[in-house]
Protein backbone atom coordinates (compact mmCIF):
# COMPACT_ATOMS: atom_id res chain seq x y z
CA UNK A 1 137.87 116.42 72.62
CA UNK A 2 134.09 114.74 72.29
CA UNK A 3 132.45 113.26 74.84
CA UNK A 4 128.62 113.09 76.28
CA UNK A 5 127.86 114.97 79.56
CA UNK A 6 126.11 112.95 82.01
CA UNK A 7 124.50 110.09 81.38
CA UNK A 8 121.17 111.06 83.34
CA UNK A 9 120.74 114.46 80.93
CA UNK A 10 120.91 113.43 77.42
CA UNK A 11 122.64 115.91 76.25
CA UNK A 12 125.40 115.25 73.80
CA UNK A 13 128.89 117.25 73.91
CA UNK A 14 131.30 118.73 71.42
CA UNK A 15 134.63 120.50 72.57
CA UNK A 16 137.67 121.98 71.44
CA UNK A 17 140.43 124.68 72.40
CA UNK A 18 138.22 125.61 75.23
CA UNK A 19 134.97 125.82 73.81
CA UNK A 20 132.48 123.53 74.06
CA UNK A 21 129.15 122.68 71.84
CA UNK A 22 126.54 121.10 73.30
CA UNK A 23 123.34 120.36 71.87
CA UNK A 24 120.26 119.01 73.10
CA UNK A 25 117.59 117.12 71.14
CA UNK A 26 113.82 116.76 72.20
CA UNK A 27 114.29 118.33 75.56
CA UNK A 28 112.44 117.31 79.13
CA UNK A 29 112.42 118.88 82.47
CA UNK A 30 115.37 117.14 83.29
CA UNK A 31 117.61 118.37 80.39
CA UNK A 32 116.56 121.78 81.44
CA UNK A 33 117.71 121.24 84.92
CA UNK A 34 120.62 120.03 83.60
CA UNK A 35 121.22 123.23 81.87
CA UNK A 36 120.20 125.68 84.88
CA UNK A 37 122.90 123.43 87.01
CA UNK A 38 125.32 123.63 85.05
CA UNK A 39 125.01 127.74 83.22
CA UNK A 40 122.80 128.93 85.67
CA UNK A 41 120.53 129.96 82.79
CA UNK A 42 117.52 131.91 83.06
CA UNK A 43 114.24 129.85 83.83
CA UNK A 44 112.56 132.13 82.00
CA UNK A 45 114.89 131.18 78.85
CA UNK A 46 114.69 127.22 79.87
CA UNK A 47 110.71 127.39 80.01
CA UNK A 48 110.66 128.60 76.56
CA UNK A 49 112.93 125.99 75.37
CA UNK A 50 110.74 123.44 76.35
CA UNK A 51 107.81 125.29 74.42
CA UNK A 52 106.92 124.74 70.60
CA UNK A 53 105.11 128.61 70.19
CA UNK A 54 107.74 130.98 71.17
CA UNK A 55 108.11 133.40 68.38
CA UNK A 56 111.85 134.16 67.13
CA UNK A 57 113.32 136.84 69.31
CA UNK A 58 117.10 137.78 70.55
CA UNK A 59 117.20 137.94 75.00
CA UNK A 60 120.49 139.45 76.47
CA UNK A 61 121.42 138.61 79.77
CA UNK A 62 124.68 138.90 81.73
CA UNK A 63 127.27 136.76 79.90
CA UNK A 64 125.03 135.42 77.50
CA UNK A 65 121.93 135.33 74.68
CA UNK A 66 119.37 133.81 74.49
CA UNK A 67 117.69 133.18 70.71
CA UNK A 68 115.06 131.77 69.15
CA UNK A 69 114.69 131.17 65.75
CA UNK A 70 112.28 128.61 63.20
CA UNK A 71 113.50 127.12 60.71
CA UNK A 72 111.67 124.02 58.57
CA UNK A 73 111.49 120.30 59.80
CA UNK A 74 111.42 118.68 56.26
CA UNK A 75 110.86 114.66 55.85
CA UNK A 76 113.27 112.80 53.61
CA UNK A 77 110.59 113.42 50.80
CA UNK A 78 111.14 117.23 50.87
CA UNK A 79 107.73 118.13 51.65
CA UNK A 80 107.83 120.66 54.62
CA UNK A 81 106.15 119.76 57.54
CA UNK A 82 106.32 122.62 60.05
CA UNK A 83 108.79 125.19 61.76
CA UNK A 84 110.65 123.69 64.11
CA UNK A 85 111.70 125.72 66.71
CA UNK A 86 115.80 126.52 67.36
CA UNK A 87 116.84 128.00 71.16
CA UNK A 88 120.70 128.75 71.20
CA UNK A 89 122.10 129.83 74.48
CA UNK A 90 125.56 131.77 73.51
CA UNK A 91 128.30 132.61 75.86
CA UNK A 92 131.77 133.07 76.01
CA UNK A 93 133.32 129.32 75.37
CA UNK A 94 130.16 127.63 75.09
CA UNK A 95 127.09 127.20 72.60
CA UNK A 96 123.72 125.48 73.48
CA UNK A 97 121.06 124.16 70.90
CA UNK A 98 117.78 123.29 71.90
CA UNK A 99 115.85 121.96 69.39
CA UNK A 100 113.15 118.88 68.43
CA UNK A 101 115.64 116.95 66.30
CA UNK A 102 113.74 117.30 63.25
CA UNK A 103 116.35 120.22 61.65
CA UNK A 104 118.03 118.10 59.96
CA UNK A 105 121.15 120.52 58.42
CA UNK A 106 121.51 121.41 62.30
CA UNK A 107 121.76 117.86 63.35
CA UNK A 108 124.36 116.75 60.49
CA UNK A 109 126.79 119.43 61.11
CA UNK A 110 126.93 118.42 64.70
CA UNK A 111 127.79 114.76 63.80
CA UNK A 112 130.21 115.88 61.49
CA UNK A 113 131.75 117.45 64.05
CA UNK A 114 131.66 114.56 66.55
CA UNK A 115 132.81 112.28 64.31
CA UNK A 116 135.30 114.19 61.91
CA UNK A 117 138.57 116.22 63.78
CA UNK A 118 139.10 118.20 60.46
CA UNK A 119 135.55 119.40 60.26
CA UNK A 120 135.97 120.02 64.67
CA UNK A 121 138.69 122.31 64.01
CA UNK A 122 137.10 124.36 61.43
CA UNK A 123 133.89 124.86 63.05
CA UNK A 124 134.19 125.01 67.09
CA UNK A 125 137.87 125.50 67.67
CA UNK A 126 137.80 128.81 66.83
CA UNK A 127 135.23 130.84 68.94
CA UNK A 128 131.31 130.31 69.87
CA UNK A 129 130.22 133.40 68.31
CA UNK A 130 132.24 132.33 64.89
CA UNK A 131 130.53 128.47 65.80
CA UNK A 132 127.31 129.96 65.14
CA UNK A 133 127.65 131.60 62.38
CA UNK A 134 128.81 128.47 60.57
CA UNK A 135 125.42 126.65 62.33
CA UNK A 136 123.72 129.76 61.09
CA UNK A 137 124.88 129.58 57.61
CA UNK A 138 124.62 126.16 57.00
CA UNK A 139 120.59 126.54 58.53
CA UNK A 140 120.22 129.38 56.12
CA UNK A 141 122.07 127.35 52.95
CA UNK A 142 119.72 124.37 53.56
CA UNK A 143 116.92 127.20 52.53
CA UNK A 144 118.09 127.30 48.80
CA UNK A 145 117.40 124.05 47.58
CA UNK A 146 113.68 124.13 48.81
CA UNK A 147 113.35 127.58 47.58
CA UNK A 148 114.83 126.19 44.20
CA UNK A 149 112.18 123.25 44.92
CA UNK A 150 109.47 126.26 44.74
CA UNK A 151 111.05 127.72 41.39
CA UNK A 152 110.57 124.11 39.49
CA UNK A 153 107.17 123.58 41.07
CA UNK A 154 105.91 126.37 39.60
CA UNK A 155 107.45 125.96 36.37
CA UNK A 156 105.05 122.75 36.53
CA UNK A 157 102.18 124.22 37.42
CA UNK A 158 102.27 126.43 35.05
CA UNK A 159 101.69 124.36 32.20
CA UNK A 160 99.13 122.34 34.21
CA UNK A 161 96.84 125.99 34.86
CA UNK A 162 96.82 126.81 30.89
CA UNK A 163 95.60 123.09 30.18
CA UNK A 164 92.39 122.94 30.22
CA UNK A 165 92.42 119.05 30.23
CA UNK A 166 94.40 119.13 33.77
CA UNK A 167 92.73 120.40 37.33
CA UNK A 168 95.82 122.45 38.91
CA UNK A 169 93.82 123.65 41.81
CA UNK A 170 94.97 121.12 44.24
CA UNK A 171 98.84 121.46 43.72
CA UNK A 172 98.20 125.89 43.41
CA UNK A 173 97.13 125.35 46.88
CA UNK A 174 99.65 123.53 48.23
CA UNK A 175 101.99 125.50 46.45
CA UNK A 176 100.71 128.75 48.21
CA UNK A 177 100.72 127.34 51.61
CA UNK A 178 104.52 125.69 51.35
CA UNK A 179 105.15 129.52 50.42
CA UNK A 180 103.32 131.32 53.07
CA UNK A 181 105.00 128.87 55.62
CA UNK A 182 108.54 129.88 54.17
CA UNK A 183 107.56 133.21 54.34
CA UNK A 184 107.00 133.01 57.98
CA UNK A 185 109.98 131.29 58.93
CA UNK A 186 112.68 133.90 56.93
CA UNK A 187 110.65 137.60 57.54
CA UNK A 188 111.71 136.95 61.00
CA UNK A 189 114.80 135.69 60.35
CA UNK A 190 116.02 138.62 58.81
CA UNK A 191 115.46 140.54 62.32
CA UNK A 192 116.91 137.96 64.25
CA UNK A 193 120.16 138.40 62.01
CA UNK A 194 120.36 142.14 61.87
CA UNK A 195 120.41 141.83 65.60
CA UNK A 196 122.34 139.35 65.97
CA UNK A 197 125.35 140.84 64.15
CA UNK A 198 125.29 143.55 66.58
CA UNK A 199 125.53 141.66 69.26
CA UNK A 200 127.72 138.39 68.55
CA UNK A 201 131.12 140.21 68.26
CA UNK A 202 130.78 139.86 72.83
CA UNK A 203 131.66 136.42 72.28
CA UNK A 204 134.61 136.58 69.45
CA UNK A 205 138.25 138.03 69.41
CA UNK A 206 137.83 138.97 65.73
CA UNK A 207 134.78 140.67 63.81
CA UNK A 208 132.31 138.56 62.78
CA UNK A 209 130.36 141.56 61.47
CA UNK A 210 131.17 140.63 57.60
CA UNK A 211 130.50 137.04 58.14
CA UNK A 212 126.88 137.99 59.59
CA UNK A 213 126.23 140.59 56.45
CA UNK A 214 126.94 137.52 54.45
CA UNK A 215 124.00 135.60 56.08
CA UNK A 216 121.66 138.97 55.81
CA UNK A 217 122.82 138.94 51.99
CA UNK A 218 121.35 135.40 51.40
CA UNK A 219 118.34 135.88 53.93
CA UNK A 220 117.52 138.88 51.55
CA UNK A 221 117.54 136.63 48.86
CA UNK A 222 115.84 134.17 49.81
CA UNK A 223 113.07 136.62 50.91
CA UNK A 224 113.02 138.77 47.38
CA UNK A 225 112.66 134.88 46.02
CA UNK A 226 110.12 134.15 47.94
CA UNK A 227 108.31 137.44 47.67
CA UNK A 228 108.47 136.57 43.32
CA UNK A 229 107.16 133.25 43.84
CA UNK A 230 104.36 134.50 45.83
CA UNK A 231 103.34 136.98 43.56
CA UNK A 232 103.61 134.30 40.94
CA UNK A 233 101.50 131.51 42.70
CA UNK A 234 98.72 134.62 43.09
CA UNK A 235 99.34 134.98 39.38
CA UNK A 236 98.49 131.46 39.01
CA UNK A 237 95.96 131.12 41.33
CA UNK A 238 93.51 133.71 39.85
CA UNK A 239 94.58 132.61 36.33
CA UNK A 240 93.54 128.88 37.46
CA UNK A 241 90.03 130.07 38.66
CA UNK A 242 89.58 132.47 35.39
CA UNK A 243 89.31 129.60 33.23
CA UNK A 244 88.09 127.46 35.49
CA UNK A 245 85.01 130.05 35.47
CA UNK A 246 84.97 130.49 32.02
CA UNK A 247 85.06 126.64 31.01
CA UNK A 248 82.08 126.35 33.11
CA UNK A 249 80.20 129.20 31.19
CA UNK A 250 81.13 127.95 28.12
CA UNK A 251 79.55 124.34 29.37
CA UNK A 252 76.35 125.91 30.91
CA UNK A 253 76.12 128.25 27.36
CA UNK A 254 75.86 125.29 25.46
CA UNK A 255 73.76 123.25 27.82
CA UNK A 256 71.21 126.39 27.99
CA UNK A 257 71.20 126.81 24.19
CA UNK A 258 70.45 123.21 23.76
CA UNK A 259 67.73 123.10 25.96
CA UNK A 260 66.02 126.48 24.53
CA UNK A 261 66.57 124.80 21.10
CA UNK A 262 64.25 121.88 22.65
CA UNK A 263 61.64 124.13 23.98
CA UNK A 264 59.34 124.44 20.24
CA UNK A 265 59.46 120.26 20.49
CA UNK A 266 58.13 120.18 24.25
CA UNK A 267 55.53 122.49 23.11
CA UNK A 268 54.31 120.91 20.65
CA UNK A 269 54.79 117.62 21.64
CA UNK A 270 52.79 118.90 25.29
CA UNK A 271 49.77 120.38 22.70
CA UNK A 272 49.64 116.72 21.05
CA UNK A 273 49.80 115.10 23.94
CA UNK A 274 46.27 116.73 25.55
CA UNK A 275 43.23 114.71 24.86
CA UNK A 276 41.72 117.46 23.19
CA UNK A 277 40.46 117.80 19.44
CA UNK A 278 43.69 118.98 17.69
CA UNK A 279 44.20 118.96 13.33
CA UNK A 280 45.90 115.82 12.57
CA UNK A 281 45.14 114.33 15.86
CA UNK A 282 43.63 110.92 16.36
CA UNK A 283 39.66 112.82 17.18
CA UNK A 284 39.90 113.90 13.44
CA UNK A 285 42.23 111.57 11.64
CA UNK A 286 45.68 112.33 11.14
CA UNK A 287 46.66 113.55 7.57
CA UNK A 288 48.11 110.63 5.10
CA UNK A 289 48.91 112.94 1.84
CA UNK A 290 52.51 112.36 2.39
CA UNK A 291 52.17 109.01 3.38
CA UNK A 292 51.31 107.10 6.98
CA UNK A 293 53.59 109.26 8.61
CA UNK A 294 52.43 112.81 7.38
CA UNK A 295 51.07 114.31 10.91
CA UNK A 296 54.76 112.92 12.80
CA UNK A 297 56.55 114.54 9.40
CA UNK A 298 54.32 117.95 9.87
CA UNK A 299 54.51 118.34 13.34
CA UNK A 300 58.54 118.56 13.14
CA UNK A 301 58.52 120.89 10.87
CA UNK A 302 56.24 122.94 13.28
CA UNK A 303 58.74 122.54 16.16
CA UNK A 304 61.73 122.64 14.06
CA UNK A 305 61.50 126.07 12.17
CA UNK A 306 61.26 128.10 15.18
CA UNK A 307 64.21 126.28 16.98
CA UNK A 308 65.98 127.61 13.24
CA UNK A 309 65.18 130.65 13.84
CA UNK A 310 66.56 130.97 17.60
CA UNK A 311 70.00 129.03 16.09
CA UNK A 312 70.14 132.11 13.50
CA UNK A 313 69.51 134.71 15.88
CA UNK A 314 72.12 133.34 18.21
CA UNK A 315 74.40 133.24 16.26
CA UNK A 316 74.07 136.45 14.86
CA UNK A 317 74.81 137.62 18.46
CA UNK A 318 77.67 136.04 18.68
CA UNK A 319 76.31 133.65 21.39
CA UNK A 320 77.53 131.03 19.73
């Protein structure tokens, strides 16, 4: 059986063999009042449904839990916008989502179900507590391909940091921070799905404690992923500004050397420059033995041979 509850609370409806789905997208005040009438939830548990900064926890109450988990609203680009928060109310033959509509896995297994009998059957007639660990695991799956994302992104970087032709800085730091917000979303995770393993087999005639170590197994993985990419990024990171220091020293080196190479012409050209008596200057005739342009001819010479010596003397410690 599908159907939509009432009309005045959007919240849409998926049931089978006794238990019943129903999710809620973007919730208001009246959704939650919805809820309370109907489950007689805690308001405690509705209030933080309707807030965007709880942090992932596990509440048990009478004949049900509460849960809150994050896990990332991603635009049809990929690119990773923010955790979205997840509230699941669990109870004996029902299973509540609360959520922004922006997880997008979470929101195309429940069409599938709507619209698909075969894929109804295998996912809600069965019990809630085995329903959410197939929501659960199909969240968790959806984590692979943007961790595998991360992987290929930094196989690209990489080349970009050793070229010193190409600025990587930019993409390092994005790079870092789609990272650190992955990070966030799975440490807690992990916690949320020790716990939950414990406590899920209240709401399920058979033991879903296997099916739960699955999800750990893969959470773990994705974490010890993560935890190699990060160290990697880091890798990159202070790799990126190690050249990036070192192609500026070699720019100010050679800037430096050419302007100390300059300094025997400014001096002399400054001396030459003075109205003052000076050999070769206008005052006392300039010299003419190797032609017109004998002073010009003696003065570089002057200026030059020191400016030699300084190129020798550099190089012979290895400044250049």
């Amino acid at each position: 059986m599908v159907g939509l509850a009432q009309s005045e609370a959007k919240v849409e409806e998926v049931s089978c063999d006794g238990v019943t789905w129903i999710n809620v997208e973007k919730p208001t005040q009246s959704e939650m009042q919805f809820l309370a009438t109907k489950y007689h939830f805690h308001p405690l548990a509705l209030e933080d449904c309707l807030s965007r900064i709880q942090l992932p926890k596990i509440d048990k109450y009478g004949d049900y839990i509460f849960l809150i988990i994050h896990f990332p609203a991603i635009r049809d680009s990929g690119k990773i916008v923010t955790a979205s928060q997840l509230s699941i109310f669990l109870g004996k033959d029902y299973l509540v989502t609360v959520h922004q509509g922006d997880i997008k896995p979470l929101s195309d297994l429940f069409s599938s179900c709507k619209r698909d009998e075969q894929t109804r059957r295998a996912i809600v007639c069965n019990t809630t507590g085995y329903t959410l660990y197939r929501l659960i695991d199909s969240l968790v799956d959806s984590l692979f391909p943007i961790v595998d994302g991360i992987l290929r992104e930094l196989d690209e970087i990489e080349d970009k940091v050793f070229d010193e032709k190409v600025e990587a800085v930019r993409e390092v730091t994005l790079l870092r921070r789609k990272i650190a917000d992955l990070r966030r979303i799975i440490f807690p995770l992990k916690r949320v799905v020790t716990e939950l393993a414990r406590e899920v087999n209240r709401f399920s005639a058979t033991d879903l404690s296997k099916y739960f170590s699955d999800i750990q197994d893969h959470v773990d993985k994705l974490w010890e992923t993560l935890e190699a990419c990060k160290e990697t990024i880091e890798i990159y990171k202070d790799t990126d500004f190690m050249l990036n220091t070192e192609k500026t020293n070699k720019i100010l080196a050679i800037l430096t050397i050419i302007f100390t190479l300059t300094i025997p012409h400014t001096v002399v050209g400054t001396i030459y420059g003075m109205n003052i008596n000076l050999p070769g200057g206008i005052e006392t005739g300039a010299w003419v033995f190797l032609g017109p342009y004998t002073t010009l001819i003696i003065l570089l010479i002057i200026a030059t041979i020191p400016a030699l010596i300084m190129l020798w003397y550099f190089r012979r410690l290895k400044w250049i």
